[in-house]
N, C-alpha and C. Protein backbone atom coordinates (compact mmCIF):
# COMPACT_ATOMS: atom_id res chain seq x y z
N UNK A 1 134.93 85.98 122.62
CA UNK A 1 135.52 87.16 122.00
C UNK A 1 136.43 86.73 120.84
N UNK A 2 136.41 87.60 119.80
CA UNK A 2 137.33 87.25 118.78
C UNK A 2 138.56 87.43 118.68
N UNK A 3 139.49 87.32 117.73
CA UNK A 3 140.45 87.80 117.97
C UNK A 3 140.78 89.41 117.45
N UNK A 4 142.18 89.63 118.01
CA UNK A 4 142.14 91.75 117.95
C UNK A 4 141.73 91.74 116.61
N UNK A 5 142.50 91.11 115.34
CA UNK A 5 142.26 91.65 113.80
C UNK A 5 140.65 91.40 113.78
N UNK A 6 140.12 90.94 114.19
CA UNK A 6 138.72 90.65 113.59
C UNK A 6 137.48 92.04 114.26
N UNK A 7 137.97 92.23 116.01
CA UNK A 7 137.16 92.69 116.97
C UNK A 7 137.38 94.24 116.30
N UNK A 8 138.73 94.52 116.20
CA UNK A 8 139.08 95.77 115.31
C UNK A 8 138.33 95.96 114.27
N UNK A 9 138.60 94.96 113.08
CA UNK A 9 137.93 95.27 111.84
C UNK A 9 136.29 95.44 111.92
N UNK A 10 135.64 94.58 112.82
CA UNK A 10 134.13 94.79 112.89
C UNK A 10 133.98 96.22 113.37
N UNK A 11 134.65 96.78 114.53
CA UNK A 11 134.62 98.19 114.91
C UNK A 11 134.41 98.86 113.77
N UNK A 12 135.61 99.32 113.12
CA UNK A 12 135.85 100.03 112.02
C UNK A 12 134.82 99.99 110.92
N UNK A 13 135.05 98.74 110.74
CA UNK A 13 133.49 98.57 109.41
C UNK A 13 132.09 98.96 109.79
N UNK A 14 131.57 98.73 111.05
CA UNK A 14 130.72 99.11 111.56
C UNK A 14 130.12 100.88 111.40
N UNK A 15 131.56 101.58 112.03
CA UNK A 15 131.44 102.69 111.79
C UNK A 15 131.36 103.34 110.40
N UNK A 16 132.20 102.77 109.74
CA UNK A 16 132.15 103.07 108.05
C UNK A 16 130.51 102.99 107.41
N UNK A 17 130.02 101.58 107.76
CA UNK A 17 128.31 101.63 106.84
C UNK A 17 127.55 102.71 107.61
N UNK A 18 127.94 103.15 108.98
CA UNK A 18 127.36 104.04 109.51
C UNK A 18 127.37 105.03 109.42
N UNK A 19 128.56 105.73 107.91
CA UNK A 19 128.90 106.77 107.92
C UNK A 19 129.88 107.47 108.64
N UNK A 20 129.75 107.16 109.44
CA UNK A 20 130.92 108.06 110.71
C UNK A 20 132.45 107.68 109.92
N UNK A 21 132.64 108.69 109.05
CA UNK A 21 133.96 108.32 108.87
C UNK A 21 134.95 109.31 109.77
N UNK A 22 134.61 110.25 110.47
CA UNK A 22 135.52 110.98 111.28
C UNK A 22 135.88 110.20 112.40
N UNK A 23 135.18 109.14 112.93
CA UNK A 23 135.55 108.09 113.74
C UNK A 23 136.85 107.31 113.48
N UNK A 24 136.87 106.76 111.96
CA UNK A 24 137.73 106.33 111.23
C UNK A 24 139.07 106.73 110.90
N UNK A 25 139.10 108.22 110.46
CA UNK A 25 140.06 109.58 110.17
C UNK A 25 140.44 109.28 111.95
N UNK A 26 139.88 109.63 113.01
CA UNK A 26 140.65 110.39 113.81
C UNK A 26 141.52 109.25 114.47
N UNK A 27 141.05 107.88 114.38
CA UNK A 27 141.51 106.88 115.18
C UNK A 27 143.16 106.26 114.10
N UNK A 28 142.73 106.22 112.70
CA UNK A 28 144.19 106.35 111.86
C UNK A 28 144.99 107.24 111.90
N UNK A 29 144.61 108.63 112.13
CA UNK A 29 145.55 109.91 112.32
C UNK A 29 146.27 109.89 113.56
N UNK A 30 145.50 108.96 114.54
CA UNK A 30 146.15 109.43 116.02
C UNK A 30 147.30 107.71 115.87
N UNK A 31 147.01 106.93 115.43
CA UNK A 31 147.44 105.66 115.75
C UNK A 31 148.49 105.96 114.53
N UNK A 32 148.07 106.30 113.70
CA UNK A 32 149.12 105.73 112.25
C UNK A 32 150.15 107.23 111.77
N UNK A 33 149.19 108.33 112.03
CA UNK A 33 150.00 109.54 111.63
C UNK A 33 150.45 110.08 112.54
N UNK A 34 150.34 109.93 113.88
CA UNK A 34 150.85 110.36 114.90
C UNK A 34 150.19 111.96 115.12
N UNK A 35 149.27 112.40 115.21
CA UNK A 35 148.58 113.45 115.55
C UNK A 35 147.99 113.22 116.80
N UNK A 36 148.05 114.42 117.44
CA UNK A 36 147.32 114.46 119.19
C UNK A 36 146.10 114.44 118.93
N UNK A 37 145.25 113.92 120.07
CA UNK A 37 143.91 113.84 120.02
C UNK A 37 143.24 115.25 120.07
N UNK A 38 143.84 116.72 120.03
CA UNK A 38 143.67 117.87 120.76
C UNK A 38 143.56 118.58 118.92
N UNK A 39 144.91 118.31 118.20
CA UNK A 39 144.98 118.70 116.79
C UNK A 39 143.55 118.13 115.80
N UNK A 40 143.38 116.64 115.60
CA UNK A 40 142.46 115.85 115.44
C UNK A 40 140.78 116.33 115.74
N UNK A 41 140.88 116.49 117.03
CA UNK A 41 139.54 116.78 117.45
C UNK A 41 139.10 118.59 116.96
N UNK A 42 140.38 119.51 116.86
CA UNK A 42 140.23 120.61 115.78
C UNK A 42 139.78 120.28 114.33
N UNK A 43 140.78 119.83 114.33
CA UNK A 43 140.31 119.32 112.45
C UNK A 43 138.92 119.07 112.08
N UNK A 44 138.16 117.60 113.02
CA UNK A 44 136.78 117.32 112.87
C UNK A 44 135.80 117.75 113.73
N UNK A 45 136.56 119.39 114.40
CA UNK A 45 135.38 119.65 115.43
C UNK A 45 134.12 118.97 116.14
N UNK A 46 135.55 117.93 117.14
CA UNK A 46 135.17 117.37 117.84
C UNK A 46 136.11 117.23 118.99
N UNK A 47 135.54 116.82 120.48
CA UNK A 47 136.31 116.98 121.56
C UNK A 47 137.45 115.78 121.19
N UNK A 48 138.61 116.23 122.21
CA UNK A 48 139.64 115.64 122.19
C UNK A 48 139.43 114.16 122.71
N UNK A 49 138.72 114.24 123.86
CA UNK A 49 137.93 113.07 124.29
C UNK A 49 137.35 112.15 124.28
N UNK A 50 136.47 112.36 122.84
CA UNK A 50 136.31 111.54 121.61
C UNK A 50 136.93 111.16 120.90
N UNK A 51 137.92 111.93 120.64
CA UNK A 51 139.23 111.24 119.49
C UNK A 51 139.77 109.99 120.82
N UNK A 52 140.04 110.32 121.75
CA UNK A 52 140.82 109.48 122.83
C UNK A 52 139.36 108.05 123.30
N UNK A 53 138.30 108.53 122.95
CA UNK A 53 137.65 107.23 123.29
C UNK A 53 137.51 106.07 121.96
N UNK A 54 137.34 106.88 120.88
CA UNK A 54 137.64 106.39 119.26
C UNK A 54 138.88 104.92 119.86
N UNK A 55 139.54 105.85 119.84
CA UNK A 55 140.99 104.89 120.16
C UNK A 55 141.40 103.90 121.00
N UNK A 56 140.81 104.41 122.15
CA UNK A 56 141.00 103.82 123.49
C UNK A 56 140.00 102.31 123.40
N UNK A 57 139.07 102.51 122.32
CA UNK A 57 138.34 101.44 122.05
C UNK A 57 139.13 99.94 121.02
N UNK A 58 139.88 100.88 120.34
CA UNK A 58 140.56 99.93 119.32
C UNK A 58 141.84 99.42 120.08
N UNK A 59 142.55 100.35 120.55
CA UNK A 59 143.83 99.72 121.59
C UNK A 59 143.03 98.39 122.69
N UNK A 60 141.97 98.71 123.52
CA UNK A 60 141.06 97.74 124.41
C UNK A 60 141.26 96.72 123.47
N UNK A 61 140.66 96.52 122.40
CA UNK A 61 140.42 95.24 121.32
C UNK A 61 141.50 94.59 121.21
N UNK A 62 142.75 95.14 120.87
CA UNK A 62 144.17 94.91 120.66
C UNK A 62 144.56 94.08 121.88
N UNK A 63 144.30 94.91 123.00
CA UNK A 63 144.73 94.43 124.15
C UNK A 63 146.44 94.76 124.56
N UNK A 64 146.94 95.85 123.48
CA UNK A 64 148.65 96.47 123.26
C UNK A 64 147.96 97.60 122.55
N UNK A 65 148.53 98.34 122.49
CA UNK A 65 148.93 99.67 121.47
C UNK A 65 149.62 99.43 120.31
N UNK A 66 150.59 98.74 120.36
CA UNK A 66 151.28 98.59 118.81
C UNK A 66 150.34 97.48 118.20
N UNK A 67 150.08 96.54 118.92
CA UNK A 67 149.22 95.67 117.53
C UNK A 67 147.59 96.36 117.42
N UNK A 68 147.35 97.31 118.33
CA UNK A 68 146.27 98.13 117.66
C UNK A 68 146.87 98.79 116.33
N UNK A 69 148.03 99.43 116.35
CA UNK A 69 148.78 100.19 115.08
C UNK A 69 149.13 99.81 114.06
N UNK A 70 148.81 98.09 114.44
CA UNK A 70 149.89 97.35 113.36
C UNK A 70 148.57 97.28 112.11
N UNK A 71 147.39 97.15 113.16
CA UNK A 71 145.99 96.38 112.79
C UNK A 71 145.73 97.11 112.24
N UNK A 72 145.44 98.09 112.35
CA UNK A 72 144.72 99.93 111.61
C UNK A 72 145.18 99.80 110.35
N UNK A 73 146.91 99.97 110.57
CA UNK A 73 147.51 100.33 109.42
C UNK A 73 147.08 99.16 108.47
N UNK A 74 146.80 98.02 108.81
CA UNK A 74 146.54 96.72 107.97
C UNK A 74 145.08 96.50 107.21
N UNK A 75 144.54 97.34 107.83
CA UNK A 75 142.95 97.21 107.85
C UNK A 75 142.56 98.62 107.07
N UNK A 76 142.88 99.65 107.11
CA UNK A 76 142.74 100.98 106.92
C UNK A 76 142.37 101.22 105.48
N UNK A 77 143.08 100.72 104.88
CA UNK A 77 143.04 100.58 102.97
C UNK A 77 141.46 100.43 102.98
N UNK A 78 141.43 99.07 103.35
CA UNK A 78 139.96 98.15 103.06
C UNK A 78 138.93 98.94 103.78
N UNK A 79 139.09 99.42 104.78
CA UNK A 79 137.58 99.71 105.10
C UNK A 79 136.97 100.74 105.05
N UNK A 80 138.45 101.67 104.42
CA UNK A 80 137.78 103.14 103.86
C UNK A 80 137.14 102.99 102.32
N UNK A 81 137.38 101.97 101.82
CA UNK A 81 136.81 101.66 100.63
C UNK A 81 135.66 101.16 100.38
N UNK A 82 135.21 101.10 101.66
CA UNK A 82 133.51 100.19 102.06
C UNK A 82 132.65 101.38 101.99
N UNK A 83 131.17 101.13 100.90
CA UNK A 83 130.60 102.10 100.75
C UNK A 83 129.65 102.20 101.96
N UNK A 84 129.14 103.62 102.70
CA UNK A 84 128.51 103.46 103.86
C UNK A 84 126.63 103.21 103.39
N UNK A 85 126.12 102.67 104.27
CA UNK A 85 124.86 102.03 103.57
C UNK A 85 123.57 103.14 104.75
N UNK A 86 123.79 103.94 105.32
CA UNK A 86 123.19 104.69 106.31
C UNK A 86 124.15 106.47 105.71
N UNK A 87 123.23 107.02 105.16
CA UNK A 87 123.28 108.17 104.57
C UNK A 87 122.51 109.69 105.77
N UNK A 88 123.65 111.14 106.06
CA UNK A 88 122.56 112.03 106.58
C UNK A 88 122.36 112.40 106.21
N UNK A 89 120.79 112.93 105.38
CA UNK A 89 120.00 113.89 104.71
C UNK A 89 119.38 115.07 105.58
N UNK A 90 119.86 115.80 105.46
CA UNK A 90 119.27 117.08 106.10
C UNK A 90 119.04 116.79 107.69
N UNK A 91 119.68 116.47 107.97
CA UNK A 91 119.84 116.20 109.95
C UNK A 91 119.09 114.83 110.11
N UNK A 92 118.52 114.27 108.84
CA UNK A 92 118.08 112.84 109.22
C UNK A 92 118.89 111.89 108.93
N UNK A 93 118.90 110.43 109.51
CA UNK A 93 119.85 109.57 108.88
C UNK A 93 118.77 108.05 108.43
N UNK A 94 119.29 107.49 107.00
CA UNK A 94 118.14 106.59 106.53
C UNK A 94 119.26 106.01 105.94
N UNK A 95 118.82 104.76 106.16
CA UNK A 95 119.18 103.27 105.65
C UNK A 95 118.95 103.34 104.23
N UNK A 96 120.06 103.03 103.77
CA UNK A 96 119.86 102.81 102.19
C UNK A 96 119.78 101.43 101.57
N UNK A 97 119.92 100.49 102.61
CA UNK A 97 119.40 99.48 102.25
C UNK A 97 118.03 99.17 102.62
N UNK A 98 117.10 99.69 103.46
CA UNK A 98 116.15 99.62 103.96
C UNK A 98 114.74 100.77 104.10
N UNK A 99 115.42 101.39 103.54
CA UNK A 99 114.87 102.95 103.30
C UNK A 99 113.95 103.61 105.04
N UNK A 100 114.99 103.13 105.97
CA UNK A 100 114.33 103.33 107.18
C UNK A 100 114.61 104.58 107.87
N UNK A 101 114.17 105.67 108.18
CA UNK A 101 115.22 106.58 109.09
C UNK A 101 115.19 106.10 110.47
N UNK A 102 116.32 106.59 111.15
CA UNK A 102 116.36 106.10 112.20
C UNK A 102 117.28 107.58 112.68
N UNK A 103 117.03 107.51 114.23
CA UNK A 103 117.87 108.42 114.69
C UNK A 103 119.63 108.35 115.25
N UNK A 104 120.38 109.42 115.67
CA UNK A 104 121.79 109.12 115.08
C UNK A 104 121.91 108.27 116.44
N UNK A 105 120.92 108.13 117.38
CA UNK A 105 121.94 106.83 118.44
C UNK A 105 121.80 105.56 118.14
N UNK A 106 121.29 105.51 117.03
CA UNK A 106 120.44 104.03 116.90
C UNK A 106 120.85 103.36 115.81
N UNK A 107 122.00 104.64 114.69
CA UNK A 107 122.55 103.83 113.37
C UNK A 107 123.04 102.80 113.20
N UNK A 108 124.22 102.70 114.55
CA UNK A 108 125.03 101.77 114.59
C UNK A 108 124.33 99.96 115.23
N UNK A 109 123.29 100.38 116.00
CA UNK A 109 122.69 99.36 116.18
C UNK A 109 121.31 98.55 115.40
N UNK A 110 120.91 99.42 114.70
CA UNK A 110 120.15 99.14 113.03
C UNK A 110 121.14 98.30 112.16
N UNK A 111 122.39 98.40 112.01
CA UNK A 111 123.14 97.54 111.64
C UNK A 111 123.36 96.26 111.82
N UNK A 112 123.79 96.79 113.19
CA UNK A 112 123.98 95.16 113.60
C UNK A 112 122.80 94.11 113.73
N UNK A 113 121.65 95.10 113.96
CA UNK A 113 120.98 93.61 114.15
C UNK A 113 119.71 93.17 112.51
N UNK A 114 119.85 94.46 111.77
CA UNK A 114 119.07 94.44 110.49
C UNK A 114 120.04 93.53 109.34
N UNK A 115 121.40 94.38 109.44
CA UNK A 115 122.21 93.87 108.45
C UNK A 115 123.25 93.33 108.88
N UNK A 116 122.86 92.21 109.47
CA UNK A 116 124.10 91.41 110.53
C UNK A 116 125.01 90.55 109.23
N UNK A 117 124.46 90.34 108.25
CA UNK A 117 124.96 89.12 107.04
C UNK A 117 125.58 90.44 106.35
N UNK A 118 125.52 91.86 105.95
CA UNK A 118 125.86 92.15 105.17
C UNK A 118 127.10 92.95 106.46
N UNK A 119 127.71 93.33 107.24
CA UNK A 119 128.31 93.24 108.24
C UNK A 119 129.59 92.27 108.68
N UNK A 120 129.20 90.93 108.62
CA UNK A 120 129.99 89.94 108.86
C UNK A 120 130.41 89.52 107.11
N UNK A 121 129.64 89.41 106.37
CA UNK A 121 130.32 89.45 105.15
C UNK A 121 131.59 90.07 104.71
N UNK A 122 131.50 91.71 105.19
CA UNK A 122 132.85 92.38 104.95
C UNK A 122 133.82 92.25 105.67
N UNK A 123 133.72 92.36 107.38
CA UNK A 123 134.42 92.13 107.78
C UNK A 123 135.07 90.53 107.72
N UNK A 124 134.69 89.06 107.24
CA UNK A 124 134.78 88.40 107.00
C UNK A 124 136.31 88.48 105.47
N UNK A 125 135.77 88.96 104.65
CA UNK A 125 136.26 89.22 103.47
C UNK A 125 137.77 89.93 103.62
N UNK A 126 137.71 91.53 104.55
CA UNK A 126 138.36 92.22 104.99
C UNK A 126 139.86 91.26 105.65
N UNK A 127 139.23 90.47 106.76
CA UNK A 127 139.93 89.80 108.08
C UNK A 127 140.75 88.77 106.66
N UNK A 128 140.29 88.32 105.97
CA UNK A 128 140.90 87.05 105.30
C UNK A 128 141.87 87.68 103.81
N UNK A 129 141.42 88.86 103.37
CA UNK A 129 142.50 89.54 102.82
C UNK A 129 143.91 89.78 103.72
N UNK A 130 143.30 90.44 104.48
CA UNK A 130 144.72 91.10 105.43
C UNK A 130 145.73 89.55 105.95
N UNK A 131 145.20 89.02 106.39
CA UNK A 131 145.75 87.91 106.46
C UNK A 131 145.99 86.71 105.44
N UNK A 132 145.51 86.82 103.95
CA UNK A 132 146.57 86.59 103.04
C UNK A 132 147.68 87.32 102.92
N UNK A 133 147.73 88.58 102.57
CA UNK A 133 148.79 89.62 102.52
C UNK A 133 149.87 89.02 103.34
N UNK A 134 149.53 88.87 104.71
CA UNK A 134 150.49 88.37 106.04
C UNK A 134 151.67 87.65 105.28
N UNK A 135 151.03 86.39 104.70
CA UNK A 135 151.36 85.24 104.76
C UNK A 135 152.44 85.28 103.55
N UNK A 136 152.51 86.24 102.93
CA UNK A 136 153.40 86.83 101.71
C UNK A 136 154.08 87.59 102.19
N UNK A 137 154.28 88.14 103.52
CA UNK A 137 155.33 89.30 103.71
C UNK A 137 156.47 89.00 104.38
C-alpha cells in the first residue's frame, strides 16, 4: 500500500479522467468547506450516503481525518485541473482516448487497466508537486 498522499491522489485523479467530478465537489465540500453530507447530496442530487462513502473512502486512505483534510486541501487545485479523458454523451460514456464506450460501472476500471501509464503519470506528477510545495512552507 502506498502512502495516504499518493492512495488519496490516485482516488481523486481516477475519478476526475472518469468524469465524476461530483465525487470530487462533494468529498472537498464536506472535508474542506465544511458542508453536511445531507446539504451536499441536495446540491448534486445525490444520497447523503454517497457523499459519506465519497469520504469515508479518502479518510480510510488517510488512516485520520485531518490528514485526509490536510491532503484534499493539498491536492484539490491539481486534480480539478486534470482534463477528464471518459466523456457522457447522451446516457453513453466513451473513452476519448480510445474511442471505446463502455458502460458507467466499468469507467473507472477501463482506466485503470487501459490507461494505467497515463494514470500513474499524473498522479506521479501531482504527488511530487505537492510535496515540493511542502518543502518550502
Amino acid at each position: 500500500m502506498d502512502d495516504p498522499l499518493t492512495e488519496i491522489t490516485r482516488y481523486l485523479v481516477l475519478k476526475r479522467l472518469a468524469g465524476d467530478t461530483v465525487a470530487i465537489m462533494s468529498i472537498k465540500e464536506y472535508l474542506i468547506d465544511g458542508l453536511s453530507p445531507s446539504t451536499i447530496g441536495h446540491k448534486y442530487n445525490i444520497s447523503k450516503f454517497r457523499v459519506r462513502g465519497y469520504v469515508q473512502r479518502v479518510v480510510d486512505k488517510a488512516r485520520n481525518h485531518l490528514v485526509a483534510e490536510s491532503i484534499v486541501r493539498a491536492i484539490f487545485p491539481y486534480v480539478i485541473e486534470v482534463e477528464p479523458i471518459v466523456l457522457k454523451v447522451r446516457g453513453k460514456y466513451v473513452c476519448l482516448k480510445c474511442d471505446q464506450q463502455l458502460p458507467k460501472e466499468k469507467v473507472e476500471h477501463h482506466i485503470r487497466k487501459k490507461h494505467k501509464d497515463l494514470l500513474n503519470s499524473v498522479v506521479q506528477e501531482i504527488v511530487l508537486t505537492v510535496r515540493r510545495r511542502a518543502e518550502y512552507m
